[in-house]
N, C-alpha and C. Protein backbone atom coordinates (compact mmCIF):
# COMPACT_ATOMS: atom_id res chain seq x y z
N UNK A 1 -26.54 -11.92 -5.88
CA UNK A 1 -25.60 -10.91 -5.50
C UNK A 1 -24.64 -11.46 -4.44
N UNK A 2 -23.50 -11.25 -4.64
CA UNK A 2 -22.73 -11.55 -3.86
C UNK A 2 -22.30 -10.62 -2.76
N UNK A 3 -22.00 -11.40 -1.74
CA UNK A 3 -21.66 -10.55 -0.27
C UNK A 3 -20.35 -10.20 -0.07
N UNK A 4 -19.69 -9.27 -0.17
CA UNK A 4 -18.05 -8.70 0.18
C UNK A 4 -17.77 -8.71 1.68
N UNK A 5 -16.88 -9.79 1.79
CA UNK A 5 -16.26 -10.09 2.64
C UNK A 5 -14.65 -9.34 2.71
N UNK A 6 -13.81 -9.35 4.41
CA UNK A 6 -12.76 -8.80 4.48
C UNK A 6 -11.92 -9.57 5.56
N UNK A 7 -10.57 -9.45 5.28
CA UNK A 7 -9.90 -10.26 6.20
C UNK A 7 -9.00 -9.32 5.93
N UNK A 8 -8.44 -8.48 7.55
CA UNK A 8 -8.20 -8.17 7.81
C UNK A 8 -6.54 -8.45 8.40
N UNK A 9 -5.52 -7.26 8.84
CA UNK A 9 -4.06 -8.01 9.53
C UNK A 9 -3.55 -8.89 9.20
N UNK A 10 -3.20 -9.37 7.88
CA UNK A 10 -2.46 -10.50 7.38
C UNK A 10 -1.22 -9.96 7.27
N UNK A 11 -0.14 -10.86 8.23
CA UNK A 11 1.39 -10.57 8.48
C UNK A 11 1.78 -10.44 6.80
N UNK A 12 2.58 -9.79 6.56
CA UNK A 12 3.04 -9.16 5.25
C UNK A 12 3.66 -10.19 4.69
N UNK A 13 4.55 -10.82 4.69
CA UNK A 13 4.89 -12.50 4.00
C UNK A 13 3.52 -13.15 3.59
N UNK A 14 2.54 -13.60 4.40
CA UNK A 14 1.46 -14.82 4.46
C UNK A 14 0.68 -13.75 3.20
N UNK A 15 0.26 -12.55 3.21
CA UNK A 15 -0.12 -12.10 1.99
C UNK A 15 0.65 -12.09 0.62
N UNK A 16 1.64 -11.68 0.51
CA UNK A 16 2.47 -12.00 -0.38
C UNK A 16 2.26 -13.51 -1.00
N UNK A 17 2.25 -14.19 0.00
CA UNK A 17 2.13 -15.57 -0.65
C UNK A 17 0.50 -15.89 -1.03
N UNK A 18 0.05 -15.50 -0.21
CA UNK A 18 -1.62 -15.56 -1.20
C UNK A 18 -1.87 -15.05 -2.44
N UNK A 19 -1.31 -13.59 -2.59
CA UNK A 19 -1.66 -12.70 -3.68
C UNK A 19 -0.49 -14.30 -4.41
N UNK A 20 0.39 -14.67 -4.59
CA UNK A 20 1.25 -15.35 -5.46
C UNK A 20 0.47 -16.36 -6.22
N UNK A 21 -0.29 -17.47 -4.67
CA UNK A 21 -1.50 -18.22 -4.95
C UNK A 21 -1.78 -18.21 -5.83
N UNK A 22 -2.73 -16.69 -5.62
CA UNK A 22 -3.84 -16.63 -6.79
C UNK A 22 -3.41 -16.23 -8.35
N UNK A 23 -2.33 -16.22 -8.28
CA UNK A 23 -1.87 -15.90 -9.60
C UNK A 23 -1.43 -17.09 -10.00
N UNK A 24 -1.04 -17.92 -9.69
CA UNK A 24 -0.67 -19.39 -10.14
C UNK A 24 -2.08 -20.23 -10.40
N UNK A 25 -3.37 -19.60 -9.87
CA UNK A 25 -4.39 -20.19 -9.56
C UNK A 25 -5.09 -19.16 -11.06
N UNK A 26 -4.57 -18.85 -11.75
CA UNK A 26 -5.11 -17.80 -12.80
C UNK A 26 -5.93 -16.59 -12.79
N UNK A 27 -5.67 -15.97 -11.40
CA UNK A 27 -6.25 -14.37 -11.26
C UNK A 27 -4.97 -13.68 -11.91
N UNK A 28 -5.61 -12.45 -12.03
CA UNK A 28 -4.60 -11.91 -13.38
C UNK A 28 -4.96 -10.00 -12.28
N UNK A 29 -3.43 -9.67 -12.10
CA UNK A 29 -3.52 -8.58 -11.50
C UNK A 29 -4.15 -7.54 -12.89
N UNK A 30 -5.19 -6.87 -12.60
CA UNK A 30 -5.64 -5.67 -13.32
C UNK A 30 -5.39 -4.65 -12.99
N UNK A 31 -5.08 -4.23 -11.95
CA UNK A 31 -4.17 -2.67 -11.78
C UNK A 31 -3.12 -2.95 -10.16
N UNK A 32 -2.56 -2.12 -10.14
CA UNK A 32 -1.89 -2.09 -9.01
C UNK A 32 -1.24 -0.60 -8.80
N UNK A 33 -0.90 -0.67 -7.33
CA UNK A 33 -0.42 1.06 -7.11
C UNK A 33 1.02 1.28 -8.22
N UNK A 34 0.94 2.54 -8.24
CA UNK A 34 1.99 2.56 -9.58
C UNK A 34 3.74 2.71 -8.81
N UNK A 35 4.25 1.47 -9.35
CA UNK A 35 5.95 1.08 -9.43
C UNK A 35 6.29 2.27 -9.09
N UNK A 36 6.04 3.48 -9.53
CA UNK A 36 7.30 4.91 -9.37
C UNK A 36 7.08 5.78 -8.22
N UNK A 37 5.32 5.10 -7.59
CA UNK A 37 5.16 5.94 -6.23
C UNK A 37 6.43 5.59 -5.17
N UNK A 38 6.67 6.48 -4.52
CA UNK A 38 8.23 6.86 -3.67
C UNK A 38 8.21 5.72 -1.97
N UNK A 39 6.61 5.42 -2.50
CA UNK A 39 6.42 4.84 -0.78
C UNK A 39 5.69 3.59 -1.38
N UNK A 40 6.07 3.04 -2.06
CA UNK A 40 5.50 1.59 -2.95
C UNK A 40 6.40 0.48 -2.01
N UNK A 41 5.63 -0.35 -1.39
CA UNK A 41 5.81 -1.14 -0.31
C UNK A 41 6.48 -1.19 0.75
N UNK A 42 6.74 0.70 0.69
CA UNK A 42 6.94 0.96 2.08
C UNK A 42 6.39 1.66 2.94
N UNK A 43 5.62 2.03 2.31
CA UNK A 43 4.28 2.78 3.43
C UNK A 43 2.97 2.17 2.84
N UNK A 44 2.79 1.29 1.52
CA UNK A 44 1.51 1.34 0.69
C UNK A 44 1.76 0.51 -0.29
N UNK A 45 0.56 -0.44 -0.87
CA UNK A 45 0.77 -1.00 -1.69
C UNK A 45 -0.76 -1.76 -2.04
N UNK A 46 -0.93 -2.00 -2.91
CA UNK A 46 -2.50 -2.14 -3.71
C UNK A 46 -2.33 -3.23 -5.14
N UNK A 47 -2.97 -4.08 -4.95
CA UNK A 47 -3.24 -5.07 -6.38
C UNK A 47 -5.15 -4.86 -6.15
N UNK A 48 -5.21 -5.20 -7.59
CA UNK A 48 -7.02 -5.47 -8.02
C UNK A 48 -6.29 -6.75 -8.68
N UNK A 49 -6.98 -8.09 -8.21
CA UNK A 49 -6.88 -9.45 -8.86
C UNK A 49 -8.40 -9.61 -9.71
N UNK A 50 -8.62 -10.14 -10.90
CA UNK A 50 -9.61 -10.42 -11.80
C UNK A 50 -9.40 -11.66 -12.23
N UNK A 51 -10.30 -12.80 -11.77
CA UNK A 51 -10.51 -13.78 -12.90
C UNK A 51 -12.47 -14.38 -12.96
N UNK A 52 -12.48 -14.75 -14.05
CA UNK A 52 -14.26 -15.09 -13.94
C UNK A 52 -15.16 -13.66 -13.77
N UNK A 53 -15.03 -12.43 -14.01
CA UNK A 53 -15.83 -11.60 -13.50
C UNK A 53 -15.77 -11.48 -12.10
N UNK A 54 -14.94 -12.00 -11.37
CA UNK A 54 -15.11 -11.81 -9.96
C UNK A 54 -13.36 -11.12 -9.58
N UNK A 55 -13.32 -10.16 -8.97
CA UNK A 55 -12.57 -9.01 -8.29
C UNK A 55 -12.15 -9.47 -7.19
N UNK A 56 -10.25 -9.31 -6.80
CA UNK A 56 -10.15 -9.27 -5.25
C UNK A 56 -9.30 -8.47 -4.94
N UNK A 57 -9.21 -7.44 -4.10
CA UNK A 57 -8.72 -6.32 -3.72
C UNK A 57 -7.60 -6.62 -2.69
N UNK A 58 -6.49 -6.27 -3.01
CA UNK A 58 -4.40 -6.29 -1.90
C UNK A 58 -4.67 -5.24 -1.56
N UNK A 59 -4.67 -4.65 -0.41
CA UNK A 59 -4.13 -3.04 0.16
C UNK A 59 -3.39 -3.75 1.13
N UNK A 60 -2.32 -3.24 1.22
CA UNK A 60 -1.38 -3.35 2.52
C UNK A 60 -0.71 -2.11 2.89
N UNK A 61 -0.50 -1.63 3.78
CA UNK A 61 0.69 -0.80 4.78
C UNK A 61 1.32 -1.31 5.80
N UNK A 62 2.37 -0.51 6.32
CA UNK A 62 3.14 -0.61 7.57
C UNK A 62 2.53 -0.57 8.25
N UNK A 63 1.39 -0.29 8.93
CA UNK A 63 0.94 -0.15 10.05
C UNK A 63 -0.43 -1.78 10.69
N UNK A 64 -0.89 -1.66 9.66
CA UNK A 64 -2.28 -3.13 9.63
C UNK A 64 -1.79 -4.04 8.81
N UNK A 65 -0.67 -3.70 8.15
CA UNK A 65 -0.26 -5.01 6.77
C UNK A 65 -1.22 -5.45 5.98
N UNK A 66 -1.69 -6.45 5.30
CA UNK A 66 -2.42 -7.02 4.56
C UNK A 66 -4.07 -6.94 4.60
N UNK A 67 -4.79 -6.36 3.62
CA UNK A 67 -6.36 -6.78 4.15
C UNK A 67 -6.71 -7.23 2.55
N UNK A 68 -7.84 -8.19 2.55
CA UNK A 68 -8.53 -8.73 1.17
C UNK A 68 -9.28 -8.34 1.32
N UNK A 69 -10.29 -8.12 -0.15
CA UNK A 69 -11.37 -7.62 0.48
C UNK A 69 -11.90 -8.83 -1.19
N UNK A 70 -13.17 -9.07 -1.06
CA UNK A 70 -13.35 -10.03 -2.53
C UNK A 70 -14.99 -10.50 -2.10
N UNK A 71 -15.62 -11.15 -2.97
CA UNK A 71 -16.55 -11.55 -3.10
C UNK A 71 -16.32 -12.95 -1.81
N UNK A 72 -17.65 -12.79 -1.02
CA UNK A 72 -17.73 -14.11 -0.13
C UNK A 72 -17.04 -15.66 -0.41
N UNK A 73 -17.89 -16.27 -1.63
CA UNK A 73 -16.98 -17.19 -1.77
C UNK A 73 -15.44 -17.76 -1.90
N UNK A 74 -14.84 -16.46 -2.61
CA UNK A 74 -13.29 -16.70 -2.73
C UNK A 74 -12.33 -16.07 -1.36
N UNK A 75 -13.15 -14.99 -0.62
CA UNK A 75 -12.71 -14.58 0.83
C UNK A 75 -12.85 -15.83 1.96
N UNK A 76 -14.10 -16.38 1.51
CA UNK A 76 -14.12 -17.67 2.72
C UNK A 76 -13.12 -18.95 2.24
N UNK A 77 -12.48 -19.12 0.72
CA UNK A 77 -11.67 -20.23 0.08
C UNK A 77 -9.71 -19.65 1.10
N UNK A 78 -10.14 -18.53 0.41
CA UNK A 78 -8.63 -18.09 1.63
C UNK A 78 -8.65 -18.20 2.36
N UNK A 79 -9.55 -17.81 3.55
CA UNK A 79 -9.68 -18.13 5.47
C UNK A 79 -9.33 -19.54 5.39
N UNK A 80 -9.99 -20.27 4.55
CA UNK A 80 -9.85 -21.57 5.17
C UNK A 80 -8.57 -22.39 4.26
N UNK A 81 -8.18 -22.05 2.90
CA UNK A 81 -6.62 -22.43 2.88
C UNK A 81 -5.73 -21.80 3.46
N UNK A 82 -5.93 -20.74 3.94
CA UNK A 82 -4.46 -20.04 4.68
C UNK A 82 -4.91 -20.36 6.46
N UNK A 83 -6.03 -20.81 7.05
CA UNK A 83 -6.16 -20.76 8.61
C UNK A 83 -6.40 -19.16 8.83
N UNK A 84 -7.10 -18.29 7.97
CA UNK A 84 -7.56 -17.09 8.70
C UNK A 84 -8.55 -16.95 9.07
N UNK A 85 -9.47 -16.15 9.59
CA UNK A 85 -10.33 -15.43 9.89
C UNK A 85 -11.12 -14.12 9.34
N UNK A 86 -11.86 -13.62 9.49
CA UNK A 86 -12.83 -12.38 8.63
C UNK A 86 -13.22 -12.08 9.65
């Protein structure tokens, strides 16, 4: 079983470019908040990334910006390619 890890306050650019990462890296967005909500990346915003059976969760707002949330191993592969913390 795997342990869910979170990293928290990621400046809104440095996420953007992770979530990009992992899509070049072959995670495949499976849902996201819906395009026509009125406050879609401006108050709120949400990806579910899927590749291998393993899940990683984008929530961002204006207020905390960026948090991941994902299975241990691929949360600790980001801390340590991007220089974050959990």
């Amino acid at each position: 079983m795997n342990t869910i890890l979170q990293i928290e306050d990621i400046e809104t650019d440095l996420g953007g470019r992770i979530l990009d990462d992992l899509k070049s890296k072959g995670w495949k967005v499976v849902s996201k908040y819906s395009p026509f909500a009125f406050d879609k990346g401006i108050d709120f915003d949400r990806y579910t990334l899927s590749k291998n059976g393993q899940k990683v969760e984008f929530e961002w707002d204006n207020w905390l910006e960026w948090k991941i949330t994902g299975p241990e191993p691929v949360i600790k592969e980001i801390a340590r390619e991007f220089s974050l913390t959990f």
